[in-house]
Protein backbone atom coordinates (compact mmCIF):
# COMPACT_ATOMS: atom_id res chain seq x y z
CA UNK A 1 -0.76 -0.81 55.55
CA UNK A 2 -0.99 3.10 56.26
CA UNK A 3 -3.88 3.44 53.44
CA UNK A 4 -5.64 0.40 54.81
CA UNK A 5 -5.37 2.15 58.50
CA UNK A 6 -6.99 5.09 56.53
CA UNK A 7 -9.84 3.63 54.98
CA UNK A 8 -10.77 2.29 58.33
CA UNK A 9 -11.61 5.24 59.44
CA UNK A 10 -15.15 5.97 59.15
CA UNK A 11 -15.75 2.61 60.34
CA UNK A 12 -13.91 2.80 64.15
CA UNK A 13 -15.15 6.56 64.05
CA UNK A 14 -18.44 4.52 63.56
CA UNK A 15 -17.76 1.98 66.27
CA UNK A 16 -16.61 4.81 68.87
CA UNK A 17 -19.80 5.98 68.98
CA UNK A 18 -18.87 9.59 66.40
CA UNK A 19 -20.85 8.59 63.06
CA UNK A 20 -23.17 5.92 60.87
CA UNK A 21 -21.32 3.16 60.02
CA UNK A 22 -20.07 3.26 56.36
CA UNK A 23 -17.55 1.60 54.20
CA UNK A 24 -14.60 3.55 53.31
CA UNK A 25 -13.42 4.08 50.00
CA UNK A 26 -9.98 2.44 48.82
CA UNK A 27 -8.42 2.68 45.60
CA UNK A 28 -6.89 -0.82 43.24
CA UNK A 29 -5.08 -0.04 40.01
CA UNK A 30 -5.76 1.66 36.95
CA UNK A 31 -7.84 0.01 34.93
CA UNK A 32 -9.75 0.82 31.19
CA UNK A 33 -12.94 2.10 31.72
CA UNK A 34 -13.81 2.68 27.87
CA UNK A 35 -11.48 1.03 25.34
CA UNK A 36 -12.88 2.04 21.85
CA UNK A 37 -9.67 2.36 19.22
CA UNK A 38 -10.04 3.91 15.71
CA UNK A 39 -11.43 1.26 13.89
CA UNK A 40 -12.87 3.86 10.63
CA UNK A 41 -11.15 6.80 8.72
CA UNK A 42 -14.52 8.65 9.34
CA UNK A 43 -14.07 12.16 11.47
CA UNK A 44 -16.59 13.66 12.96
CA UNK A 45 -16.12 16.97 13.57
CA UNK A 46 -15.66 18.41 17.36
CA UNK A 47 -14.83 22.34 17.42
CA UNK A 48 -16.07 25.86 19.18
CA UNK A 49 -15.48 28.23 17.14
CA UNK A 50 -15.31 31.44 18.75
CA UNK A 51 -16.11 33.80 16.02
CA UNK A 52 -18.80 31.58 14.12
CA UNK A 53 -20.33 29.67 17.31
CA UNK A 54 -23.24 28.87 14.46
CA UNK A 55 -20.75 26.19 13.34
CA UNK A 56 -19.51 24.68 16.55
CA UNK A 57 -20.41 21.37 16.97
CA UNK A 58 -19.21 18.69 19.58
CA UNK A 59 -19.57 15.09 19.51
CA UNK A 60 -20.55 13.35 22.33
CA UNK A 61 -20.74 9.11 23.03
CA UNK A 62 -22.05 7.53 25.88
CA UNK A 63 -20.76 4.43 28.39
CA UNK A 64 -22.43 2.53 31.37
CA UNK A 65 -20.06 0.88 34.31
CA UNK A 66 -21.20 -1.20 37.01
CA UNK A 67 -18.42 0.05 39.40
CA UNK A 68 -17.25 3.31 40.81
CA UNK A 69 -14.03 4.72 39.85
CA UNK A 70 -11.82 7.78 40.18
CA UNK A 71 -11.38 8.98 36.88
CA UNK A 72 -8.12 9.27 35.74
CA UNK A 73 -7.05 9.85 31.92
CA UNK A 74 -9.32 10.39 28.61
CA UNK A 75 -8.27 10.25 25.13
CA UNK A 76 -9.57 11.14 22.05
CA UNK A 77 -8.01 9.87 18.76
CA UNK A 78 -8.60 12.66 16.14
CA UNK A 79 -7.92 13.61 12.50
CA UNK A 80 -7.05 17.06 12.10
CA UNK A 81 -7.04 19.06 8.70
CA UNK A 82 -5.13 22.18 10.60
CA UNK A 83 -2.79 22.85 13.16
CA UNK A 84 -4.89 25.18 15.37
CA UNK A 85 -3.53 27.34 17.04
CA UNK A 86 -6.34 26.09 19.87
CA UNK A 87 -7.55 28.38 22.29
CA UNK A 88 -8.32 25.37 24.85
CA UNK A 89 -8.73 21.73 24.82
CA UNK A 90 -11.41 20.01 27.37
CA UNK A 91 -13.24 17.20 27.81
CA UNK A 92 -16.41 16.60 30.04
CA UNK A 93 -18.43 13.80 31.51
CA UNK A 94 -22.37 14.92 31.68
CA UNK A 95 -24.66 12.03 33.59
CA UNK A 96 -29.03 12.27 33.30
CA UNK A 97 -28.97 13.68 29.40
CA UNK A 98 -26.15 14.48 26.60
CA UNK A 99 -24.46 17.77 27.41
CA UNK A 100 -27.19 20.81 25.67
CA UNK A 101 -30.11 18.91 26.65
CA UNK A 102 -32.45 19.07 29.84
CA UNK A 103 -31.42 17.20 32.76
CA UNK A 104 -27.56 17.07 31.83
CA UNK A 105 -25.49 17.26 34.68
CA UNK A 106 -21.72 17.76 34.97
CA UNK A 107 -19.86 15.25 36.75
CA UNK A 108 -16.30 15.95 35.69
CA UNK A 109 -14.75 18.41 33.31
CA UNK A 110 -10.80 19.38 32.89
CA UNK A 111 -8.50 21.36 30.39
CA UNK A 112 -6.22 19.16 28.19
CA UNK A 113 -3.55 19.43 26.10
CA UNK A 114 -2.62 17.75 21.89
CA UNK A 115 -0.84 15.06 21.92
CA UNK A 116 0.88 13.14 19.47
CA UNK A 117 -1.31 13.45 16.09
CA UNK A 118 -3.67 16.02 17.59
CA UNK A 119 -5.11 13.53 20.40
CA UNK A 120 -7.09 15.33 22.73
CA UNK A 121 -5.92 14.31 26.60
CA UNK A 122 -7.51 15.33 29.80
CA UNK A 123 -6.83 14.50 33.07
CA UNK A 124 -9.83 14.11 35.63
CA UNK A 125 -7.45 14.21 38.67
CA UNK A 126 -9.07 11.43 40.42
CA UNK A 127 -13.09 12.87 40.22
CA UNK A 128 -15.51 10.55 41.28
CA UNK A 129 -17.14 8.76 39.00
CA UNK A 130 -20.09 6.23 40.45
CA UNK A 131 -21.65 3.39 38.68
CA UNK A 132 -24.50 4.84 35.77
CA UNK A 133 -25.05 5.71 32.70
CA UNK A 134 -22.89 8.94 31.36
CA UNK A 135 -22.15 10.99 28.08
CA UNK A 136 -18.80 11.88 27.12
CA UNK A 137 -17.40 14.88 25.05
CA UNK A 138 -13.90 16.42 23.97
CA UNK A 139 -13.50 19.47 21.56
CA UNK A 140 -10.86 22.11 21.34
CA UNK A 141 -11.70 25.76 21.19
CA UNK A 142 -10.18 28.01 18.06
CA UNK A 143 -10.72 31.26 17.00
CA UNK A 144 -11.85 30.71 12.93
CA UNK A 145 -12.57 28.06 10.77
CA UNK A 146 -9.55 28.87 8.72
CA UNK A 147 -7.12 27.29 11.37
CA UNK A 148 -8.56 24.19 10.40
CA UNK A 149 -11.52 21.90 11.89
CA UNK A 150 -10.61 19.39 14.50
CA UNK A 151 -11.81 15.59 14.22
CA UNK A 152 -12.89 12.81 16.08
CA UNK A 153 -12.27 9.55 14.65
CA UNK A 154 -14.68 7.18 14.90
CA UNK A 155 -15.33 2.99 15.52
CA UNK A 156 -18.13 0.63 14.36
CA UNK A 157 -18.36 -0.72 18.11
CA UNK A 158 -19.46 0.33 21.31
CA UNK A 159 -21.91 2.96 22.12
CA UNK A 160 -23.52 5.55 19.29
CA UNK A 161 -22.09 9.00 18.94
CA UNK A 162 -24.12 11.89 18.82
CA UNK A 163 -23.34 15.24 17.48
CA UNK A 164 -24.13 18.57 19.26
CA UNK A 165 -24.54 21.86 16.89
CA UNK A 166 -23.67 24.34 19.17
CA UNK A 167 -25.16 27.36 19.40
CA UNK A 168 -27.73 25.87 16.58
CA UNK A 169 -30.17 25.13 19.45
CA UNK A 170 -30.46 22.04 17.81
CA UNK A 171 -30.21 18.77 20.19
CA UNK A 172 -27.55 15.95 19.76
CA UNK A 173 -28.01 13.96 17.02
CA UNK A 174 -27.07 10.65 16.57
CA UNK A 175 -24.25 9.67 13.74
CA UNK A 176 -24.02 7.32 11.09
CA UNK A 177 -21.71 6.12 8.21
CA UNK A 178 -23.71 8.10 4.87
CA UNK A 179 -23.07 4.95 2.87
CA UNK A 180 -23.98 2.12 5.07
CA UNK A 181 -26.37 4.01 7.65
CA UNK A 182 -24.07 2.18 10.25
CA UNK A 183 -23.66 3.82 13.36
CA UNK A 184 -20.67 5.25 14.49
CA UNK A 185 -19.25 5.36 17.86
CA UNK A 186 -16.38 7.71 19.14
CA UNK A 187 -12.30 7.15 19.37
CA UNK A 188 -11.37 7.27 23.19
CA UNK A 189 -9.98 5.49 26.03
CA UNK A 190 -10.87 6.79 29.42
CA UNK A 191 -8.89 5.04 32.26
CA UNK A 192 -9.74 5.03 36.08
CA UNK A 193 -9.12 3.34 39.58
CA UNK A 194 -11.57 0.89 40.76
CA UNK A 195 -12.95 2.34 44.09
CA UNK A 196 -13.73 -1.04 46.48
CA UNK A 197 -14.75 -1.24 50.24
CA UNK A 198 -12.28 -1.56 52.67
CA UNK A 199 -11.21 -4.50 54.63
CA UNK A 200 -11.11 -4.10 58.46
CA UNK A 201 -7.90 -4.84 60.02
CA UNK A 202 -7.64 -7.62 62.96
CA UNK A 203 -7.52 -5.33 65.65
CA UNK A 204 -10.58 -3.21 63.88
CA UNK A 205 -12.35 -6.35 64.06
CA UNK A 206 -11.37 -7.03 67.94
CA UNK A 207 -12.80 -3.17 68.62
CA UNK A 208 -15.63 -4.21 66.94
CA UNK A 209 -16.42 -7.46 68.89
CA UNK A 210 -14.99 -5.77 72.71
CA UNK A 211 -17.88 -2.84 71.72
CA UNK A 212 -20.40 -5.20 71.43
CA UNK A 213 -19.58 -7.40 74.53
CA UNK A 214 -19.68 -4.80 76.39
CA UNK A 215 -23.33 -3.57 75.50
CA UNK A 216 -24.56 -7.49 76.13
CA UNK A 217 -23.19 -7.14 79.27
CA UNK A 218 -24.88 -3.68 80.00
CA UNK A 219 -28.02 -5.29 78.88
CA UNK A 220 -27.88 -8.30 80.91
CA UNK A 221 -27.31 -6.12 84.37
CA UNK A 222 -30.42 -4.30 83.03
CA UNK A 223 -32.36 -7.32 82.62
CA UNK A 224 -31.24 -8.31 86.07
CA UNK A 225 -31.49 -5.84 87.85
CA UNK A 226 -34.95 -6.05 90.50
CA UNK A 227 -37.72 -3.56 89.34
CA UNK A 228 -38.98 -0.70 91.80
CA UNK A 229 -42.19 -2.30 92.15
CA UNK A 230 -40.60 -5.81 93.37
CA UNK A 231 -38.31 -3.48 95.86
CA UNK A 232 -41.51 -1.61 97.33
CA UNK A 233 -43.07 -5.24 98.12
């Protein structure tokens, strides 16, 4: 009851006469936005190096929802051919364009941490995410190739993956199994809580209806009320 009292909010502000009317914003479960499980042995490799940036590369897959959501948890199912040590792990949502192109925009990054079998997972701590189109990318951060090369496994459905040489100044790419020209799409899960208008409250609704009685009846003395014309006569 106390969080539907809260959502209300905005809307008695509205009817008090403080603000435009809008809908507040309350939160249902969590909920799988993306649900793409490792469905090929294929990695695709997702690394910054720090000494040899002319390697880096990052891949990158895109995903559409209808709904808005705050964004809760992302992970990334990897293969790994080295322990690190990583300098950082991240992840990053990017809406307009993939992340290194024109008209990318950053809606929601966040450190993470390796998991069990080198999964990448990042917690978005509730960001915003509306309904669109957006590109998603994970990658850990090492010093040197030599601690090993960190890899995203990959699944025959969902959206394409793309991979971004960085510091190349190449732009993403899309990816594709060599021996069946297939293309690939990314290992991940990203969860997130359905954000849904609230539902005013009895009371909220007998505010509402008492506001607008009031202004018919204000209207009506208007209406009534002689003119100065028909007083001077």
């Amino acid at each position: 009851m106390t969080r539907t009292r809260t959502c209300l909010g905005t809307m008695v502000a509205a009817i008090a006469g403080l603000g435009a009317a809008s809908m507040a914003e309350c939160a249902a479960g969590a909920v799988l936005i993306v649900d793409q499980p490792p469905t090929a042995g294929i990695g695709l490799p997702s690394s910054f190096y720090t000494l040899t940036p002319g390697i880096s590369t990052a891949e990158i897959d895109s995903f559409t929802t209808t709904a808005a959501y705050s964004l809760g948890t992302l992970t990334a199912f990897p293969s790994s051919d080295g322990p690190g040590p990583n300098i950082s792990v991240s992840g990053s949502i990017y809406s307009g364009a993939p992340p290194g192109e024109a008209g990318a925009n950053l809606v929601a990054t966040a450190s993470g941490t390796t998991g069990a079998g080198d999964d990448i997972v990042v917690d978005f701590g509730n960001a915003l995410l509306p309904s669109g189109t957006y590109y998603l990318t994970a990658f850990v951060v090492r010093q040197s190739v030599n601690n090993g090369v960190w890899y995203w496994n990959t699944t025959f459905s969902g959206p394409q993956a793309l991979t971004w040489p960085i510091g190349q100044g190449l732009p993403p790419a899309p990816e594709a199994n060599a021996f069946t020209d297939e293309p690939l799409a990314l290992a991940y899960t990203l969860t997130g809580t359905p954000v849904v208008a609230a539902v005013p409250e009895p009371p909220t609704w007998a505010l509402f209806a008492g506001g607008l009685s009031v202004a018919g009846l204000l209207s009506a003395r208007r209406r009534s009320r002689p003119s100065a014309a028909g007083l001077a006569a």
